[in-house]
C-alpha atoms as a PDB file:
ATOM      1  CA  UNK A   1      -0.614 -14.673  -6.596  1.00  0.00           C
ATOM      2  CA  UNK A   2      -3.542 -13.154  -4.929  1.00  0.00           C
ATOM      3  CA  UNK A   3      -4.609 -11.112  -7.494  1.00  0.00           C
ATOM      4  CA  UNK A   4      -3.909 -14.392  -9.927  1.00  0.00           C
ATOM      5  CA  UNK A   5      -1.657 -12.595 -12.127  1.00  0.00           C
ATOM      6  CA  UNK A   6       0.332 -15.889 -11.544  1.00  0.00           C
ATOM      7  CA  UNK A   7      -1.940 -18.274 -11.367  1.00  0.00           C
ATOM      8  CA  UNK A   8      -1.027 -21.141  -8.602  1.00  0.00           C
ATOM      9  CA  UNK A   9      -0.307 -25.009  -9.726  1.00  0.00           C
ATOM     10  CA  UNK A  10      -0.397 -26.452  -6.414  1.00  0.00           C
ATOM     11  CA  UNK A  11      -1.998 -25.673  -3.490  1.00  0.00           C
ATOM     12  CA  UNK A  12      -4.709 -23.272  -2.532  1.00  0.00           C
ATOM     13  CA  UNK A  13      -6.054 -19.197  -1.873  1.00  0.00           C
ATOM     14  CA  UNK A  14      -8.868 -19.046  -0.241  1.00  0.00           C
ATOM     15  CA  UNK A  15     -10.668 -15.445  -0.305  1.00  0.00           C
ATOM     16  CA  UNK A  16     -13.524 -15.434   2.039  1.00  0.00           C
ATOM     17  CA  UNK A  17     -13.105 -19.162   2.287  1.00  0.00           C
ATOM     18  CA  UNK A  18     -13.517 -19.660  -1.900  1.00  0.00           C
ATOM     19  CA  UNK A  19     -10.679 -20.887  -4.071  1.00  0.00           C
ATOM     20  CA  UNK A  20      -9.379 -17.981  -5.770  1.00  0.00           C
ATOM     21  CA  UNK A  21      -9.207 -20.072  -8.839  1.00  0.00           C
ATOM     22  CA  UNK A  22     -13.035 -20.021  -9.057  1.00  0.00           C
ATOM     23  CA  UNK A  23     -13.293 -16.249  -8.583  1.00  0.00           C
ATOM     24  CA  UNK A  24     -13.644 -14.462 -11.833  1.00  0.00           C
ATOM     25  CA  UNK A  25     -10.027 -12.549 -12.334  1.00  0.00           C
ATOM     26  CA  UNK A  26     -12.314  -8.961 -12.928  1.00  0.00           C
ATOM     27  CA  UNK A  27     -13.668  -9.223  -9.508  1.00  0.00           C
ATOM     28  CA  UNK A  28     -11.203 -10.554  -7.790  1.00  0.00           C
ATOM     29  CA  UNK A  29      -8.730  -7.773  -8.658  1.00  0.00           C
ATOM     30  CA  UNK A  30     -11.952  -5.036  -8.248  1.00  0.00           C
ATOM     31  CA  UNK A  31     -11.875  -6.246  -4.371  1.00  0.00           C
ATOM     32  CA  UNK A  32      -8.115  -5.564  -3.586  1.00  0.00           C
ATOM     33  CA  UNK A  33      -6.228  -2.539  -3.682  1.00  0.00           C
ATOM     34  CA  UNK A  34      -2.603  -2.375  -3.821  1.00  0.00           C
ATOM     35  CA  UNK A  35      -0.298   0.164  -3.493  1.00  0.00           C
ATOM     36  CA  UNK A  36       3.602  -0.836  -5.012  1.00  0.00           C
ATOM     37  CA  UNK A  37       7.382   0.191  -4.170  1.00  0.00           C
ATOM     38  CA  UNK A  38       7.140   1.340  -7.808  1.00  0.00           C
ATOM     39  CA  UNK A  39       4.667   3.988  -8.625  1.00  0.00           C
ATOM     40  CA  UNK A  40       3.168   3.710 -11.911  1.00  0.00           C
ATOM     41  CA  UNK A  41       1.593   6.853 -13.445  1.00  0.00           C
ATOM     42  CA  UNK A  42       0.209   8.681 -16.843  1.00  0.00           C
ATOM     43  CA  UNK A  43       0.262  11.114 -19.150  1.00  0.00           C
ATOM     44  CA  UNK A  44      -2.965  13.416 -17.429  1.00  0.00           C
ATOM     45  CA  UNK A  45      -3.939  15.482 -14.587  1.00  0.00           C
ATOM     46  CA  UNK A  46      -2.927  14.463 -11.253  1.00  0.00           C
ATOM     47  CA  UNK A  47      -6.783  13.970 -10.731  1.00  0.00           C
ATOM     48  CA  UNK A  48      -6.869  11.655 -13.501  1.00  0.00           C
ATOM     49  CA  UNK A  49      -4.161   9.582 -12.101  1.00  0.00           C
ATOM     50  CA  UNK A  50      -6.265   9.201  -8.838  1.00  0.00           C
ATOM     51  CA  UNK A  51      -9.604   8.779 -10.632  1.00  0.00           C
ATOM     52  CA  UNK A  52      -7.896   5.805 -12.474  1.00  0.00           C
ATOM     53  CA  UNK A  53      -8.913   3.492  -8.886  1.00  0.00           C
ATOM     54  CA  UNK A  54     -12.210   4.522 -10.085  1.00  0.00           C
ATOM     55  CA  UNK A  55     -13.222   5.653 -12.995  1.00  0.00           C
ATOM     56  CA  UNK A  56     -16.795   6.765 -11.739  1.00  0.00           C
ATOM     57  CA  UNK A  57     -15.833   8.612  -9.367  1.00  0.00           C
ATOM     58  CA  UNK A  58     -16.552  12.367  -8.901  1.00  0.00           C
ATOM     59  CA  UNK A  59     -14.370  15.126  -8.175  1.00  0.00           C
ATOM     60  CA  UNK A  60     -15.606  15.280  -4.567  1.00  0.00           C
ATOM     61  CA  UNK A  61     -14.517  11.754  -4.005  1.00  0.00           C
ATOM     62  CA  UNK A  62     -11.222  12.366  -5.794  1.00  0.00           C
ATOM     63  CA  UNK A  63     -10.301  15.287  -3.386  1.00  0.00           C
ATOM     64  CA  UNK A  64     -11.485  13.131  -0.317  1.00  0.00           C
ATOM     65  CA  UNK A  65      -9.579   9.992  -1.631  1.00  0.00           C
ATOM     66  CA  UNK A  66      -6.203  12.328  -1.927  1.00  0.00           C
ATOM     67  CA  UNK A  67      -7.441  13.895   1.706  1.00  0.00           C
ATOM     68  CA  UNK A  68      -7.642  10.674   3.437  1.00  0.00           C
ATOM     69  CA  UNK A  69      -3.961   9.636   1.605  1.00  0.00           C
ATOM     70  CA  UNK A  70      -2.444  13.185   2.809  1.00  0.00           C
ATOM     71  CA  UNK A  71      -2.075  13.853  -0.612  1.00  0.00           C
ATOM     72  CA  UNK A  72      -4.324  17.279  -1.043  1.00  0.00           C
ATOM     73  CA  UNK A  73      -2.267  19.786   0.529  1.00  0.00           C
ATOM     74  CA  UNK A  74       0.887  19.034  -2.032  1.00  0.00           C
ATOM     75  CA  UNK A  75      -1.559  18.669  -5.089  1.00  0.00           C
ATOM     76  CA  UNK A  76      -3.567  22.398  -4.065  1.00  0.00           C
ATOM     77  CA  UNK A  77      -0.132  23.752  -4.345  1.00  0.00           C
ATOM     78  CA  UNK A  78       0.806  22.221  -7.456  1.00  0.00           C
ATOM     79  CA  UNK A  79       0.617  25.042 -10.481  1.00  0.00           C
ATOM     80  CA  UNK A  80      -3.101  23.892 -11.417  1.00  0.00           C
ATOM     81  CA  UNK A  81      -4.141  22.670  -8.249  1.00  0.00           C
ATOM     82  CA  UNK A  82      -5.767  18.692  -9.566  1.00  0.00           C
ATOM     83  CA  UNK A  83      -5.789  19.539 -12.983  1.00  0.00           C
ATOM     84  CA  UNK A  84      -2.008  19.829 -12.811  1.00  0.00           C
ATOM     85  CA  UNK A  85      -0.972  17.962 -15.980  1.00  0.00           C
ATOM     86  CA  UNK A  86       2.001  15.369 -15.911  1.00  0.00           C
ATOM     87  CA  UNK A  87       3.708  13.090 -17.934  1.00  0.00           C
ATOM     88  CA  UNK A  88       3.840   9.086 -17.171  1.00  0.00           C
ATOM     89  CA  UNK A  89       7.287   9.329 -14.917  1.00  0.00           C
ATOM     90  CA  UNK A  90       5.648  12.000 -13.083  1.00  0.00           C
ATOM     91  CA  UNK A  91       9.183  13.842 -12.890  1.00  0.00           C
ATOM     92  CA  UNK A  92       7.941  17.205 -11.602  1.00  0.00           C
ATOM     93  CA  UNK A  93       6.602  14.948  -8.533  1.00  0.00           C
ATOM     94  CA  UNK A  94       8.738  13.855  -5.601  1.00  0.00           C
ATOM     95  CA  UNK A  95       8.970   9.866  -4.797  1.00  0.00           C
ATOM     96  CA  UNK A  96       6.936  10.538  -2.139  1.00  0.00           C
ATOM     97  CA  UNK A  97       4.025  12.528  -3.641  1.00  0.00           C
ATOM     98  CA  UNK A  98       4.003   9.801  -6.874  1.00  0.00           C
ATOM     99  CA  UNK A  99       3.704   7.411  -3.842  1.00  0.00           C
ATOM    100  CA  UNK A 100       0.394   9.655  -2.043  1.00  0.00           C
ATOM    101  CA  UNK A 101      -1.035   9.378  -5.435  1.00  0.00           C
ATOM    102  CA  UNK A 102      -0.575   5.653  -5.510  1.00  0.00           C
ATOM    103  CA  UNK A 103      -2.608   5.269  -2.076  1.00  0.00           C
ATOM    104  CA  UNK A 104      -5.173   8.031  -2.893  1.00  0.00           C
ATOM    105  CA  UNK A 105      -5.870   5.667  -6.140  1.00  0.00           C
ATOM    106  CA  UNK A 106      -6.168   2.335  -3.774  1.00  0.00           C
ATOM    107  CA  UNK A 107      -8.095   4.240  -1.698  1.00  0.00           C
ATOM    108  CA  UNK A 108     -11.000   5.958  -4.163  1.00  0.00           C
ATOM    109  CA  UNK A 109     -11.684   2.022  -5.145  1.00  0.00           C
ATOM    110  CA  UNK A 110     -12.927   1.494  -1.281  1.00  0.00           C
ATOM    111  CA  UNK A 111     -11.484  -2.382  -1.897  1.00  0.00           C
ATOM    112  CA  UNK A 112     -12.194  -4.595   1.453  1.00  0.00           C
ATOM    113  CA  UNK A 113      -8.618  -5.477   1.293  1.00  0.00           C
ATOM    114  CA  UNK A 114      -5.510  -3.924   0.347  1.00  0.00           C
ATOM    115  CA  UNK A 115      -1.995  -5.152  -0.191  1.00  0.00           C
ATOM    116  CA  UNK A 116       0.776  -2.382  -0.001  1.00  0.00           C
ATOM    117  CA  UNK A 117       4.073  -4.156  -0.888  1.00  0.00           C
ATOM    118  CA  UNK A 118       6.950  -2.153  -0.250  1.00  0.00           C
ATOM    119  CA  UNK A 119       4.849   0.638  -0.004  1.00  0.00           C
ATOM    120  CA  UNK A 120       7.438   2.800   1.341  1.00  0.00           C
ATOM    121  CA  UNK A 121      10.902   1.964   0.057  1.00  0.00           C
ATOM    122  CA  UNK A 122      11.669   4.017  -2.023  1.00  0.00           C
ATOM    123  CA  UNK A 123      11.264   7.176  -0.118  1.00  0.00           C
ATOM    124  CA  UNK A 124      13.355   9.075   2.377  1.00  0.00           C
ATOM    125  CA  UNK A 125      12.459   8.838   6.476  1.00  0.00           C
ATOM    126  CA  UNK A 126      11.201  12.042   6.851  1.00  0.00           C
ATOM    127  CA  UNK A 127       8.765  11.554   3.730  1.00  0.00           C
ATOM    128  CA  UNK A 128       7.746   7.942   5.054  1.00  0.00           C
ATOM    129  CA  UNK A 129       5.906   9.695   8.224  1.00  0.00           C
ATOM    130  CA  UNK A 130       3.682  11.219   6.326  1.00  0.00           C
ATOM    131  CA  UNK A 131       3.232   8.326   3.411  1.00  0.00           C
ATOM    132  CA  UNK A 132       2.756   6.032   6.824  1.00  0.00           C
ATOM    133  CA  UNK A 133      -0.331   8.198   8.108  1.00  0.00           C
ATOM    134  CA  UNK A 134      -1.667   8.343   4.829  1.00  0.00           C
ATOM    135  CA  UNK A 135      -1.274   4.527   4.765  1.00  0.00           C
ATOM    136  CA  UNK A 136      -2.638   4.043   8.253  1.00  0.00           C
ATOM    137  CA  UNK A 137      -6.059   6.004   7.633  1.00  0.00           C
ATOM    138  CA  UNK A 138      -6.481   3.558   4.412  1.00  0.00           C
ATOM    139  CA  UNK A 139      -5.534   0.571   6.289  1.00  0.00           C
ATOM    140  CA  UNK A 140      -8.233   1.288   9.255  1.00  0.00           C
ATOM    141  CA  UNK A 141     -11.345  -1.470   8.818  1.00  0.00           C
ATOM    142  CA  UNK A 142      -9.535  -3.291   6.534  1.00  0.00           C
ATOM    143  CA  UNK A 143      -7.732  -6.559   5.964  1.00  0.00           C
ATOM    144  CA  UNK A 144      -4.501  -5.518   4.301  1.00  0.00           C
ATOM    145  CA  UNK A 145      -1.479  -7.395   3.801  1.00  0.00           C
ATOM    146  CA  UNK A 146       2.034  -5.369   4.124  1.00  0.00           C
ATOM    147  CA  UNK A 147       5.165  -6.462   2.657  1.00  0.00           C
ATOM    148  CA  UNK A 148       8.233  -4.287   3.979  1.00  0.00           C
ATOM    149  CA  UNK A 149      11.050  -4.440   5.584  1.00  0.00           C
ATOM    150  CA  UNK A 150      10.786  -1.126   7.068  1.00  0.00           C
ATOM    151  CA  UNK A 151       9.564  -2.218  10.423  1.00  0.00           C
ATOM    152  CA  UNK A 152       8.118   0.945  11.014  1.00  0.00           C
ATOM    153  CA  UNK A 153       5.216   0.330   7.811  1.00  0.00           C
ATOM    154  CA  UNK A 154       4.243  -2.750  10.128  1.00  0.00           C
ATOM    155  CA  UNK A 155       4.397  -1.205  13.531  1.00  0.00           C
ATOM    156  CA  UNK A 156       0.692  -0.512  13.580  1.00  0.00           C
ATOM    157  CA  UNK A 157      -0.215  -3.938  12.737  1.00  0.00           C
ATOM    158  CA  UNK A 158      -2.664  -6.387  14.699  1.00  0.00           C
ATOM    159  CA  UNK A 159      -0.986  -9.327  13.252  1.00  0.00           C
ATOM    160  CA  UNK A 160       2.609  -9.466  12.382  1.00  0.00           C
ATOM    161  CA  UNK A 161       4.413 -12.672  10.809  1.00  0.00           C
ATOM    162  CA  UNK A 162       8.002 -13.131  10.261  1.00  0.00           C
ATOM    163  CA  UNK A 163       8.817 -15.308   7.529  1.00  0.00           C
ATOM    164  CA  UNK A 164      11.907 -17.108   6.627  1.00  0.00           C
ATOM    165  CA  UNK A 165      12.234 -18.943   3.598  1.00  0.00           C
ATOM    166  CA  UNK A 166       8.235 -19.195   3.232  1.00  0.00           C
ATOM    167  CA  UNK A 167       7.830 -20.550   6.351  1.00  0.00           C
ATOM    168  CA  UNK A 168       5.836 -17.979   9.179  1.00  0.00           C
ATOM    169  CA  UNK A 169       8.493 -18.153  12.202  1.00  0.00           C
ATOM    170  CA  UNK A 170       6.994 -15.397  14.020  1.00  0.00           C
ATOM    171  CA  UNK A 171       3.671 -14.123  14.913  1.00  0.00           C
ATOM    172  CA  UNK A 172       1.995 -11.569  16.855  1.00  0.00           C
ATOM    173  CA  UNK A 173       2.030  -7.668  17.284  1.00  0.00           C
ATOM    174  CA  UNK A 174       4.869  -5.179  17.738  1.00  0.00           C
ATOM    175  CA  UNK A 175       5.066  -4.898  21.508  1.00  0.00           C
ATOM    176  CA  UNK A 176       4.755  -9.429  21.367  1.00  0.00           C
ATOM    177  CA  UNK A 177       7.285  -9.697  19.301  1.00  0.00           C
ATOM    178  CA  UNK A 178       9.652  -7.415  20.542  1.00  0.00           C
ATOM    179  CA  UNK A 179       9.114  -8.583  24.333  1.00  0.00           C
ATOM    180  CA  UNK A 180       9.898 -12.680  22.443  1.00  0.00           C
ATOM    181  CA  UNK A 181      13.108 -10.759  21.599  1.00  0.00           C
ATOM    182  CA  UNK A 182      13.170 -13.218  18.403  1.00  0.00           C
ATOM    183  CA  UNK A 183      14.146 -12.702  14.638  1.00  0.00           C
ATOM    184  CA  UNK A 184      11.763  -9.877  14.792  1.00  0.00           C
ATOM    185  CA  UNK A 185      13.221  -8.436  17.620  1.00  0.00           C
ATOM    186  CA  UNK A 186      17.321  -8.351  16.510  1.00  0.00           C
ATOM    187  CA  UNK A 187      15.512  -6.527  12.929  1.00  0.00           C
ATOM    188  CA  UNK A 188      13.696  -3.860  15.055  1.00  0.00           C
ATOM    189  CA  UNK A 189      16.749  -3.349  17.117  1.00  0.00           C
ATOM    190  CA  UNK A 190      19.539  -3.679  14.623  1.00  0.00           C
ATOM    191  CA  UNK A 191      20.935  -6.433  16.276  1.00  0.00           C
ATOM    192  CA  UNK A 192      20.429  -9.283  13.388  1.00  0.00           C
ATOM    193  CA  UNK A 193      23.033  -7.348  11.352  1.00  0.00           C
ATOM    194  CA  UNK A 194      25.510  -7.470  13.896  1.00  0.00           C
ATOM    195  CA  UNK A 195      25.705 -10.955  14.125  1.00  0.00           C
END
């Protein structure tokens, strides 16, 4: 709804305090980022994939984009380095590198605000460390909105609120939450399972 690919019927989004609704779609979308659960890439190079956040960007800001996501190391090793050519399911890539992409893409736009939505999912623990770092470096002077249910995407948060059928039930950082030993709590611990 943020991005008004649905567009709202009642109620309102406010964006810097204007009704979404009266922001032009184009620009709206050109100021948020968003990294998915589901990656989606091209037939290209891997450095066409990243350039695709920003089509005017140089190679220079490519490489830094895929630095800051902790993407370049994998991609120098790749066969051809960024020109590595792959097809649109990107099946010579792990989850995790399709997922590095992803955030190197958000991140060569420079959007004030990001949304990452199940940003990590999909990919195995060990892989999520490094996907989390890469996601933490993007997320620094930024308003960004997570959606996960891996506690450990939201850990680093300032501002963390539990919802419940819409409604915010919770709110505050990791170390308030845990010490309210709430809903948020029995997730982080495992204990809202066992009940």
């Amino acid at each position: 709804m943020i991005n008004r690919f649905y567009d709202i019927e009642d109620g309102k989004i406010r964006y810097d305090g204007i009704n979404i609704n009266k922001i032009k779609k184009d620009d709206l979308r050109r100021s948020l980022g968003m990294v998915l659960q589901d990656v989606n890439l091209f037939t290209g190079t891997i450095k066409d994939n990243i350039r695709y956040g920003n089509s005017k960007a140089s190679d220079e800001e490519v490489i830094e984009a895929a630095k800051l996501a902790n993407a370049d190391s994998f991609i120098r090793n790749l066969p051809n380095g960024y020109d590595t050519k792959i097809d649109g399911s990107g099946g010579m890539l792990s989850q995790g590198q399709k997922q590095l992409i992803s955030i190197a893409r958000a991140a060569i736009n420079n959007p004030p605000v990001m949304i990452l939505d199940e940003a990590t999912s999909s990919i195995d623990t060990r892989t999520e460390k490094i996907v989390q770092d890469g996601m933490d470096k993007l997320m620094d002077g930024r308003t960004v909105f997570v959606i996960a249910h891996r506690l450990s995407t939201v850990r680093n948060s300032k501002a963390i609120m539990v919802l419940d059928h819409g409604r915010i039930i919770e709110r505050g950082n990791h170390s308030e939450l845990v010490d309210q030993k709430g809903v948020y709590y029995k997730l982080y611990t495992g204990a809202f399972e066992l009940e």
